[in-house]
C-alpha atoms as a PDB file:
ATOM      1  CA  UNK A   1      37.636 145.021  93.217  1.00  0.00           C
ATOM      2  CA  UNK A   2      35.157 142.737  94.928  1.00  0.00           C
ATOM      3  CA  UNK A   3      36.739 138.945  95.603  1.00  0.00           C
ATOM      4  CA  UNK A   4      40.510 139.665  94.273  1.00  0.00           C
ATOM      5  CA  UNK A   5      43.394 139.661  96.323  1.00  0.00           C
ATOM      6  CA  UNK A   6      46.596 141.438  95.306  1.00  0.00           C
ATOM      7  CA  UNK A   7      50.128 140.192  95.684  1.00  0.00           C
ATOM      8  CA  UNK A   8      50.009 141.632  99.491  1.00  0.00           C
ATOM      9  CA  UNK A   9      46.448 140.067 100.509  1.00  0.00           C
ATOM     10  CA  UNK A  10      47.829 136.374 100.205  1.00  0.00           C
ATOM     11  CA  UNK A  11      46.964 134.475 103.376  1.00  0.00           C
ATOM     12  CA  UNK A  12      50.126 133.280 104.867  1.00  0.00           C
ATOM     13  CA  UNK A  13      50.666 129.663 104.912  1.00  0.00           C
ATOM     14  CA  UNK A  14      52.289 127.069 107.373  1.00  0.00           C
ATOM     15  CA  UNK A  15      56.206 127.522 106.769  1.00  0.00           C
ATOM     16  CA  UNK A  16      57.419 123.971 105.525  1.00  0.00           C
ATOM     17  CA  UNK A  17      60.629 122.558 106.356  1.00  0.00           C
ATOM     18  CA  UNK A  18      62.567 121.345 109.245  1.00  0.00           C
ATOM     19  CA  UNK A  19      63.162 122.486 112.396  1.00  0.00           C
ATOM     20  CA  UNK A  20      66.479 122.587 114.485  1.00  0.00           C
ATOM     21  CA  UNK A  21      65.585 120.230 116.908  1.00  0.00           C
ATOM     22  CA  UNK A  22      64.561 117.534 113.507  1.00  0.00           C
ATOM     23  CA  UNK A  23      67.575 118.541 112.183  1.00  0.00           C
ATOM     24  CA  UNK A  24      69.721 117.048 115.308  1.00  0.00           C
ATOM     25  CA  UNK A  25      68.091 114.049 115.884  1.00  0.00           C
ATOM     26  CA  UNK A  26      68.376 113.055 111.905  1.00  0.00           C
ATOM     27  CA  UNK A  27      72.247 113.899 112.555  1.00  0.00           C
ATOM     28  CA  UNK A  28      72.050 112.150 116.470  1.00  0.00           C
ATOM     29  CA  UNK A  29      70.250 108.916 114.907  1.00  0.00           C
ATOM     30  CA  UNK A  30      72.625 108.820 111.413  1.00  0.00           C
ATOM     31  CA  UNK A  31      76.089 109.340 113.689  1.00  0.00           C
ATOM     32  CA  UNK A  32      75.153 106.192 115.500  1.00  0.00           C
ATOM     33  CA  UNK A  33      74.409 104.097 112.620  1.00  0.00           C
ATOM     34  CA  UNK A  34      77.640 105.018 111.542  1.00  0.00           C
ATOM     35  CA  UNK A  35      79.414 104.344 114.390  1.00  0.00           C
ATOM     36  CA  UNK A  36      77.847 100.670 114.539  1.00  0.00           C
ATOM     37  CA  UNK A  37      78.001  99.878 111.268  1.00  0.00           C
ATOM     38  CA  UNK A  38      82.346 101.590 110.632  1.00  0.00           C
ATOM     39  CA  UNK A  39      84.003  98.772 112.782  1.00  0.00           C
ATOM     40  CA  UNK A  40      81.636  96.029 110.144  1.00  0.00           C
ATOM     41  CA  UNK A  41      82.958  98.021 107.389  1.00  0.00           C
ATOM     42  CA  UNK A  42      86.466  98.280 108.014  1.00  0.00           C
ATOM     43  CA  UNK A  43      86.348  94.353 108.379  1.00  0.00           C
ATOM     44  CA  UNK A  44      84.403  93.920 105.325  1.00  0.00           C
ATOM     45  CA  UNK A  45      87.390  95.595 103.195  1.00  0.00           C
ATOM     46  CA  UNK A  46      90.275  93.644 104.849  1.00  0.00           C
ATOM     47  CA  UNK A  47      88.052  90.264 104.375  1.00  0.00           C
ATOM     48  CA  UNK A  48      87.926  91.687 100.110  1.00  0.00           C
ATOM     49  CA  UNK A  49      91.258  91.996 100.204  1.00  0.00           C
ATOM     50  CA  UNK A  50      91.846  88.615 101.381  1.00  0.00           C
ATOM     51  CA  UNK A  51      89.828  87.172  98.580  1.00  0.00           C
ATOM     52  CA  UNK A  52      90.997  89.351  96.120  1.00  0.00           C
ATOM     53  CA  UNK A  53      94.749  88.246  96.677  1.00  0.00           C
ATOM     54  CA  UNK A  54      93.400  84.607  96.819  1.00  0.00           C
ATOM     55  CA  UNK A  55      91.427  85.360  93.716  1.00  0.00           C
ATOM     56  CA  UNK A  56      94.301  86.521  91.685  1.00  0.00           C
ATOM     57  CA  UNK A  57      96.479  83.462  92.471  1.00  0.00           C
ATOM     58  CA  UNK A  58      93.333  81.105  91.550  1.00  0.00           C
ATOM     59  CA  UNK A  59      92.750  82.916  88.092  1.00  0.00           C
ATOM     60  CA  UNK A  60      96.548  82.535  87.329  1.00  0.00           C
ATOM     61  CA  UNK A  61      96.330  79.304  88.022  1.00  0.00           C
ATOM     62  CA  UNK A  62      93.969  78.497  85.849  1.00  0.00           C
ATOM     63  CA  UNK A  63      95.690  80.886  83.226  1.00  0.00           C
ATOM     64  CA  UNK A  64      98.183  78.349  83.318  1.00  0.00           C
ATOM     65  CA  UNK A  65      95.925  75.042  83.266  1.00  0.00           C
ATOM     66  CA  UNK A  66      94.425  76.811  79.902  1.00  0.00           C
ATOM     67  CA  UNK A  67      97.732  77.356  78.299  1.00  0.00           C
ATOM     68  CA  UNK A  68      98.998  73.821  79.343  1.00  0.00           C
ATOM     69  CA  UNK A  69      95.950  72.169  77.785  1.00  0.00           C
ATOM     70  CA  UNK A  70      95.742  74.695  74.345  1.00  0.00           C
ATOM     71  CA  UNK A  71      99.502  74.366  74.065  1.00  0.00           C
ATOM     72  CA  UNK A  72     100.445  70.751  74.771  1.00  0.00           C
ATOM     73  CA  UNK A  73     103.368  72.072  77.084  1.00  0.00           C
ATOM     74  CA  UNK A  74     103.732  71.776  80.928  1.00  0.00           C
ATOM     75  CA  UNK A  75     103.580  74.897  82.745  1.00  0.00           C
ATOM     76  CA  UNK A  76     105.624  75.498  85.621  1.00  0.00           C
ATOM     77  CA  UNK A  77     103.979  77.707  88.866  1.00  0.00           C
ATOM     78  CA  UNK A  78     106.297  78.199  91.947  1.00  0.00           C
ATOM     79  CA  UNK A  79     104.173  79.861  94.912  1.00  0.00           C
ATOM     80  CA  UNK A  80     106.775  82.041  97.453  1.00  0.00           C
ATOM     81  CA  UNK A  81     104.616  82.594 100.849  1.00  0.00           C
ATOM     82  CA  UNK A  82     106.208  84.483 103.442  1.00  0.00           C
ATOM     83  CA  UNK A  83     105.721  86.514 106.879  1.00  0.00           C
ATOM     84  CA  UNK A  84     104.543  89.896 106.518  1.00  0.00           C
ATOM     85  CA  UNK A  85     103.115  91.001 103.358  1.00  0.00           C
ATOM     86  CA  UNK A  86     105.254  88.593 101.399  1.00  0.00           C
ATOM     87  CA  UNK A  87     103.394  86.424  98.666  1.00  0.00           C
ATOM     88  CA  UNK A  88     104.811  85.801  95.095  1.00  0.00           C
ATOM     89  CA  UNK A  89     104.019  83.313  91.551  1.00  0.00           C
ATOM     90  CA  UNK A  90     105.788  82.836  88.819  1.00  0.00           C
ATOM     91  CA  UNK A  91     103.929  80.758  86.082  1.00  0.00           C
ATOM     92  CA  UNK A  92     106.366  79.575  83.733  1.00  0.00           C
ATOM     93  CA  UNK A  93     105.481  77.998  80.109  1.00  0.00           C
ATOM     94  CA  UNK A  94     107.951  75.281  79.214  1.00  0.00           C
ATOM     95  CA  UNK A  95     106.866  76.045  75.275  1.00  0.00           C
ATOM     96  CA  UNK A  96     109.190  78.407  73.449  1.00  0.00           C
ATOM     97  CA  UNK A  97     108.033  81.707  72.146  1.00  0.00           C
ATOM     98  CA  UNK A  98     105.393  82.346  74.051  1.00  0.00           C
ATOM     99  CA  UNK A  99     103.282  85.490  72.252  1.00  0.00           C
ATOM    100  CA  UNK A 100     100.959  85.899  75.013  1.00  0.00           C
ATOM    101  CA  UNK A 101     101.397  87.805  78.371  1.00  0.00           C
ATOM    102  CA  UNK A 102     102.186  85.427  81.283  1.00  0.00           C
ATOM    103  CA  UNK A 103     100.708  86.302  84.086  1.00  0.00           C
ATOM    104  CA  UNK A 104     102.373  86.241  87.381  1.00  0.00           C
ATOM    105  CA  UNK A 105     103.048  88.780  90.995  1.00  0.00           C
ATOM    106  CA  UNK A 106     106.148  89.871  91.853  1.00  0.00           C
ATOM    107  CA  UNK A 107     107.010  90.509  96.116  1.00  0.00           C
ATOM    108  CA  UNK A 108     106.436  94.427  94.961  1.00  0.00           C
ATOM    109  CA  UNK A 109     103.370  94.298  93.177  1.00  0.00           C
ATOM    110  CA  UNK A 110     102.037  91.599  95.599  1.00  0.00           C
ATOM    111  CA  UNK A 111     102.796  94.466  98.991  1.00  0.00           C
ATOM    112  CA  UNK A 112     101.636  97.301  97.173  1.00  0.00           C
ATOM    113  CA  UNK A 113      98.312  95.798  95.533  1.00  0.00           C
ATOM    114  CA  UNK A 114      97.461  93.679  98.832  1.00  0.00           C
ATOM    115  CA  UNK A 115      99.082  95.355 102.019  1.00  0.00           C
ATOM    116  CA  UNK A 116      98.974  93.585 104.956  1.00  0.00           C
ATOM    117  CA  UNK A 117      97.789  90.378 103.368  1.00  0.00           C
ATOM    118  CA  UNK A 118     100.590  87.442 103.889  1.00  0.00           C
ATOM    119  CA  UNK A 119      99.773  84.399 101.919  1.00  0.00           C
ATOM    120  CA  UNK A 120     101.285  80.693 103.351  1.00  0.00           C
ATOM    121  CA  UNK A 121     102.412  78.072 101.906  1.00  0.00           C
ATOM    122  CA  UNK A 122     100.872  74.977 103.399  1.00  0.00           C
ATOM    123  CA  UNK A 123     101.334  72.530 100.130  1.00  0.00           C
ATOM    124  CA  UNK A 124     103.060  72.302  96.977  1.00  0.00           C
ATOM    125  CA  UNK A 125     104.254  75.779  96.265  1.00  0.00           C
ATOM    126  CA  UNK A 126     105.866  73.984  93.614  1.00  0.00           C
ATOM    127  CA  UNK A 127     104.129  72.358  90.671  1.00  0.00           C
ATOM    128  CA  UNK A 128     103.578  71.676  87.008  1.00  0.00           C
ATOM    129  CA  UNK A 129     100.385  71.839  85.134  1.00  0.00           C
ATOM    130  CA  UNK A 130     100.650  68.782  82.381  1.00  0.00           C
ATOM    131  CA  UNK A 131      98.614  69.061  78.673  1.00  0.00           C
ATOM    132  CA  UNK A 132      96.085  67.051  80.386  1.00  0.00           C
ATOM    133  CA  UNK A 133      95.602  69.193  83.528  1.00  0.00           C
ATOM    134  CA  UNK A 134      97.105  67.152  86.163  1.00  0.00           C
ATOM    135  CA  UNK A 135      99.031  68.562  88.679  1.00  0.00           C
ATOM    136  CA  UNK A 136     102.538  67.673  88.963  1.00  0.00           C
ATOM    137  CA  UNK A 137     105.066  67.743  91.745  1.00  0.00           C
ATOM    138  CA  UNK A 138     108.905  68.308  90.307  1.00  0.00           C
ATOM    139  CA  UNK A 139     109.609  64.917  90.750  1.00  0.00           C
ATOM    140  CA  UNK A 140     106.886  63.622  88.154  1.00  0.00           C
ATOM    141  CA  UNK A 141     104.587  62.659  90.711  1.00  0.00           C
ATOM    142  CA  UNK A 142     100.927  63.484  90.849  1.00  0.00           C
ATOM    143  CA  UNK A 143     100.224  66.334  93.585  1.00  0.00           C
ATOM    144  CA  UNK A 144      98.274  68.784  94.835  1.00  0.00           C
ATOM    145  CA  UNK A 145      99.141  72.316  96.804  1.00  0.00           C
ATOM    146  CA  UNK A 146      97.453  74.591  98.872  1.00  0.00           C
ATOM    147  CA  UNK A 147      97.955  78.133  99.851  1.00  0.00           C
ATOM    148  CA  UNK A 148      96.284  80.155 102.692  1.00  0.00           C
ATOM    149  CA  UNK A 149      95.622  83.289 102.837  1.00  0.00           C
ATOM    150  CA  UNK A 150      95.200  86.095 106.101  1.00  0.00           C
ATOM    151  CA  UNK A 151      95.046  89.155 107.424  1.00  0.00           C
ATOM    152  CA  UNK A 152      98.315  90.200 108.509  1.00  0.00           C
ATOM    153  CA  UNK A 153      98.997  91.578 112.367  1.00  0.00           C
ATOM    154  CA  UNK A 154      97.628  90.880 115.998  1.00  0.00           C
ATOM    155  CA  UNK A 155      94.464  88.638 115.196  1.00  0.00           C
ATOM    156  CA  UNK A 156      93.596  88.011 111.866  1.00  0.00           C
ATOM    157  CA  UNK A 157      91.093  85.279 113.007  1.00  0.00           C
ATOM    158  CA  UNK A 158      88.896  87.955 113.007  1.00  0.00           C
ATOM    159  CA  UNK A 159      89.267  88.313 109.528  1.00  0.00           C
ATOM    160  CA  UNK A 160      89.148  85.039 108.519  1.00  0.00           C
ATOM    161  CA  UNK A 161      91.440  82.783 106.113  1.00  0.00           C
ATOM    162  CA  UNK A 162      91.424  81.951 102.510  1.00  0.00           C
ATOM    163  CA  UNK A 163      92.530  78.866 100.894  1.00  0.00           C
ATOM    164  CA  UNK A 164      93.444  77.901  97.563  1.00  0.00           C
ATOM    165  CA  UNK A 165      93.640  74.248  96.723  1.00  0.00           C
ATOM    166  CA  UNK A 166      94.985  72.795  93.803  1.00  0.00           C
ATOM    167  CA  UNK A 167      94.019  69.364  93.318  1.00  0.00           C
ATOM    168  CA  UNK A 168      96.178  66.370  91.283  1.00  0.00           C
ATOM    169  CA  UNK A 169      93.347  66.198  88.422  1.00  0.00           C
ATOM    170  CA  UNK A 170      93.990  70.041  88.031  1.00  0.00           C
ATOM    171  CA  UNK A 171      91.111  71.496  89.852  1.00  0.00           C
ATOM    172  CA  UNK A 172      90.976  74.732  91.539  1.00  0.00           C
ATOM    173  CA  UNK A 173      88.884  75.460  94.625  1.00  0.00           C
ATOM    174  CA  UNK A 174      88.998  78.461  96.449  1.00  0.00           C
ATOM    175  CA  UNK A 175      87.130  78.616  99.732  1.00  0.00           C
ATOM    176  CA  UNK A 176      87.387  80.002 103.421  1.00  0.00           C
ATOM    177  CA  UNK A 177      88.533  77.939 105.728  1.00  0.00           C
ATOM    178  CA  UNK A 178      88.868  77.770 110.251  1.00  0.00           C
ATOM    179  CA  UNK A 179      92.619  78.693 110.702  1.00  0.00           C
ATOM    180  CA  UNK A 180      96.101  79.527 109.228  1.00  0.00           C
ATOM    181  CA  UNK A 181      97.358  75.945 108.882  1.00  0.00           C
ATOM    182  CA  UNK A 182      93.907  74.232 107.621  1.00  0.00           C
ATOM    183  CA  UNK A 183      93.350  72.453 104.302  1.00  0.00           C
ATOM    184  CA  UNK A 184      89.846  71.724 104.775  1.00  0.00           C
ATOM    185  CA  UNK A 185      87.110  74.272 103.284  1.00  0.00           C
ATOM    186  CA  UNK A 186      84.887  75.782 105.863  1.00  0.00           C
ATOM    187  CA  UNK A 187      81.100  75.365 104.298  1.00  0.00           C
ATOM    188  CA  UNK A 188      79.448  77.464 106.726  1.00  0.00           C
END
């Protein structure tokens, strides 16, 4: 039958698809992307963890500024730094029967949620949070605290540091900052 071509008469087309040698330099070219950009990575996730442990602390804080004002009762916060992985807050309400949960980290939950992330006490690990939102020392005294946070081990300059600061009119400013022992933010 003039001009009609069967299954078998089909002209055979160009194959599509890749070939071996495509195949290994896709796989040569990703491997070293990878292997530049893991070392970034692995920093990346140490650096969250910093700020997440510094995070936690801030939004306890100001857990405890909230209740202070709402209530019209002082709440207590005692900040335990430590070498290591050691970092721990108790927020205390002075007000009896306190119906809501009080937020807080314990040395164990602290290690296990934020290995390898010490936190310092530079400041005021000790204070009281007034029913105006100033920021008392035990003494009565108007104060203000900071806490740093770090990577834990040989260098943890390359990680950076995180700082909390609590300021005597009750303000809370989280920010990165040059070294273990500085109070000043780094704006960079």
């Amino acid at each position: 039958m003039g001009g009609e071509w069967g299954e078998r008469d089909l002209p055979l087309t160009d194959a599509v698809g890749f070939t071996l040698i495509e195949l290994m330099i896709t796989i040569a070219v990703a491997a070293i992307i990878l292997a530049v950009a893991i070392p970034d990575v692995s920093i990346w996730m140490v650096r969250a963890r910093i700020q997440a442990a510094a995070g936690k602390l801030q939004q306890d804080i100001n857990w405890a500024k909230g209740y202070a004002i709402r209530s019209g009762y002082p709440v207590n916060v005692s900040v335990q730094g430590g070498g290591g992985s050691a970092c721990a807050w108790t927020i205390s309400p002075t007000a009896t029967g306190v119906l809501q949960n009080v937020p807080g980290m314990t040395p164990v939950q602290y290690a296990s949620q934020y290995q390898n992330i010490p936190c310092t006490v530079l400041t005021g690990g000790t204070f009281s949070v007034t029913p105006t939102g100033m920021v008392q020392n035990p003494a009565g005294t108007i104060t203000s605290a900071n806490i740093e946070f770090q990577a834990g081990g040989n260098n943890p300059a390359e990680y950076g540091y995180w700082l909390i600061q609590v300021g005597g009119a009750g303000d809370v400013r989280s920010c990165a900052t040059a070294s273990a022992t500085s109070t000043v933010c780094n704006l960079q």
